[in-house]
N, C-alpha and C. Protein backbone atom coordinates (compact mmCIF):
# COMPACT_ATOMS: atom_id res chain seq x y z
N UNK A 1 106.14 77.83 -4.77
CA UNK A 1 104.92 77.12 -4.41
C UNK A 1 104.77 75.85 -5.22
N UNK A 2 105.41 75.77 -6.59
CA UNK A 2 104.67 74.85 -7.30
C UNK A 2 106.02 73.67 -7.00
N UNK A 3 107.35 74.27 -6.49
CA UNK A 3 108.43 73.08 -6.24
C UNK A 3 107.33 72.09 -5.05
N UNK A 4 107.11 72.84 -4.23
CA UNK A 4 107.01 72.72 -2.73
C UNK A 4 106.09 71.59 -3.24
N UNK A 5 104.54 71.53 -3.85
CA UNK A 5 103.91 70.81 -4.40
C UNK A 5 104.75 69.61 -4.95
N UNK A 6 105.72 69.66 -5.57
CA UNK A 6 106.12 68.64 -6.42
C UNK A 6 107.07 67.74 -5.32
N UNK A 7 107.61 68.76 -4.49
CA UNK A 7 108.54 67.66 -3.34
C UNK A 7 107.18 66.77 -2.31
N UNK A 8 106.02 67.32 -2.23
CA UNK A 8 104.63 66.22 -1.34
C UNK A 8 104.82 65.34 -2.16
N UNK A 9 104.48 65.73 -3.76
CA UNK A 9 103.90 64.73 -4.45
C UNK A 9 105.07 63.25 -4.49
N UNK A 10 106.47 63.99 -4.90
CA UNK A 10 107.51 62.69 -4.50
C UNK A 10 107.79 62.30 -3.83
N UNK A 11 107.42 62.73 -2.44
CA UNK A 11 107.67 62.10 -0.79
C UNK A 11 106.52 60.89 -0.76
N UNK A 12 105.29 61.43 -1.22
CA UNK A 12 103.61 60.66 -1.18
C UNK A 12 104.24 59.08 -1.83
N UNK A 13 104.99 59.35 -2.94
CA UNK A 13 105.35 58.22 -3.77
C UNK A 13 106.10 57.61 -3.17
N UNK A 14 107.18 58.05 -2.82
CA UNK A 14 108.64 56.74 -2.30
C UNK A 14 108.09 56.46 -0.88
N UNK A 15 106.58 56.93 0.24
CA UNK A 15 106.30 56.63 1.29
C UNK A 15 105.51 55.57 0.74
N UNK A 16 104.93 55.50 -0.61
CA UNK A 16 103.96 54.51 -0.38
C UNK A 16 105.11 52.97 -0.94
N UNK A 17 106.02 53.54 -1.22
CA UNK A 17 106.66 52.29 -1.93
C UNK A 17 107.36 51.73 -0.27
N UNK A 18 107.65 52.40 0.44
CA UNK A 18 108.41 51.82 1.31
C UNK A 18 107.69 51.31 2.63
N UNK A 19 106.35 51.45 2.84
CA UNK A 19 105.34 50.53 3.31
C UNK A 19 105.66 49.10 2.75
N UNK A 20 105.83 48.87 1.81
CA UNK A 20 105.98 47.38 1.17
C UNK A 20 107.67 46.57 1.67
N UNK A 21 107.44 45.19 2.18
CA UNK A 21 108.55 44.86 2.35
C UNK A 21 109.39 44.02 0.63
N UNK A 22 110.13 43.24 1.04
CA UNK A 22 111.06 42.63 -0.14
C UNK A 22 110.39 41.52 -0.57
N UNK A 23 109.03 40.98 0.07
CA UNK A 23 107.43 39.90 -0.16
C UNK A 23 106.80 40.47 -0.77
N UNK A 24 106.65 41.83 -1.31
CA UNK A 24 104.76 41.95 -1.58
C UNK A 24 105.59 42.30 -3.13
N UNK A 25 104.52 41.99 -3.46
CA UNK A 25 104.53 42.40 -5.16
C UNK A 25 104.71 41.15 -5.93
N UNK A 26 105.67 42.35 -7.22
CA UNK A 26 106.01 41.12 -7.95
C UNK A 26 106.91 40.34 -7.57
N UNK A 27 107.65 40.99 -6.48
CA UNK A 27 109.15 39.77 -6.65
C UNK A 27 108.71 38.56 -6.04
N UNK A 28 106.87 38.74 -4.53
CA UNK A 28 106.60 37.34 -4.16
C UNK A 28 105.94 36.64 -5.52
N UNK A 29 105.69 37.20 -6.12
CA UNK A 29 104.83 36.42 -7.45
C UNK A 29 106.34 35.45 -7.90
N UNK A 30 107.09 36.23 -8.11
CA UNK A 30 108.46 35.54 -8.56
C UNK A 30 109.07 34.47 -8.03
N UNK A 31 108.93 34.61 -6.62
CA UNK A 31 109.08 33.14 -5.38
C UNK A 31 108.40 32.54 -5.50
N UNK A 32 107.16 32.25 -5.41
CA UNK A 32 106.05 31.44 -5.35
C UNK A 32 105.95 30.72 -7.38
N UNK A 33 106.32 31.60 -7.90
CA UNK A 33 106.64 30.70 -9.09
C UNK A 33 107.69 29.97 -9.65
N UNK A 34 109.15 30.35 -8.64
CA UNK A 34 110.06 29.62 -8.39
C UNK A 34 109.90 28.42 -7.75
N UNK A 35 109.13 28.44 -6.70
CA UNK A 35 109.19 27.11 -5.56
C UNK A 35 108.15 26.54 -6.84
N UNK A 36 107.08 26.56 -7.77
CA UNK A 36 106.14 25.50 -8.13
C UNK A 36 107.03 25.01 -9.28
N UNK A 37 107.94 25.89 -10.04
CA UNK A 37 109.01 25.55 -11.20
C UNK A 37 109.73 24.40 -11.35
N UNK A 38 110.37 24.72 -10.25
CA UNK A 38 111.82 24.15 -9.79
C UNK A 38 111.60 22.59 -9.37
N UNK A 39 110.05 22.16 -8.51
CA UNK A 39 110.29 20.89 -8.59
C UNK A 39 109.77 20.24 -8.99
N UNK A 40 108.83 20.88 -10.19
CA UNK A 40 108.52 20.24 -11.97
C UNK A 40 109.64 19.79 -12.76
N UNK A 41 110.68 21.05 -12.84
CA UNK A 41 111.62 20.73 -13.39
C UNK A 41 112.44 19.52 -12.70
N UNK A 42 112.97 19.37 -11.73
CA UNK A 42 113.59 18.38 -11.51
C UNK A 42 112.81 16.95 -11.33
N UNK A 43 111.54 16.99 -11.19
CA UNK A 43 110.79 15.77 -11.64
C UNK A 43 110.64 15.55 -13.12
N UNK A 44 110.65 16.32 -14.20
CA UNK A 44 110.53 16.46 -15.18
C UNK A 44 111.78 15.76 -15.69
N UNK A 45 112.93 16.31 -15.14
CA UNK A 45 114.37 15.77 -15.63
C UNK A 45 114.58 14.39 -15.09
N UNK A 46 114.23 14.08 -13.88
CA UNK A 46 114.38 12.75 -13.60
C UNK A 46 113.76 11.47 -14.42
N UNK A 47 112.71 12.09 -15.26
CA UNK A 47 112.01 11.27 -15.87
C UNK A 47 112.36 11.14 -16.95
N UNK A 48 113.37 11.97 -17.85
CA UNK A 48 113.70 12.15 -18.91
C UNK A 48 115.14 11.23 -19.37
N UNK A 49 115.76 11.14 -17.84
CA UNK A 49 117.02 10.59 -17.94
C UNK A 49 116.83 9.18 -17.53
């Protein structure tokens, strides 16, 4: 009885993770702070050289 419980409880978990595509979370936090980075930095460098 108490496995049976513990296999809901880890199904409940990896179902709620896999609702989410390869956008939500942190990794879009990670894109969206890539695209504002990247063309600081290369304005940044153009100005430097």
């Amino acid at each position: 009885m108490k496995s049976k419980q513990v296999c809901e409880a880890s199904n409940a978990m990896t179902q709620d993770h896999s609702d989410h595509g390869p956008l939500a979370g942190e990794l879009m936090d990670l894109y969206v702070a890539m695209l504002i980075v990247t063309p600081i930095a290369f304005f940044l460098k153009s100005l430097w050289v």
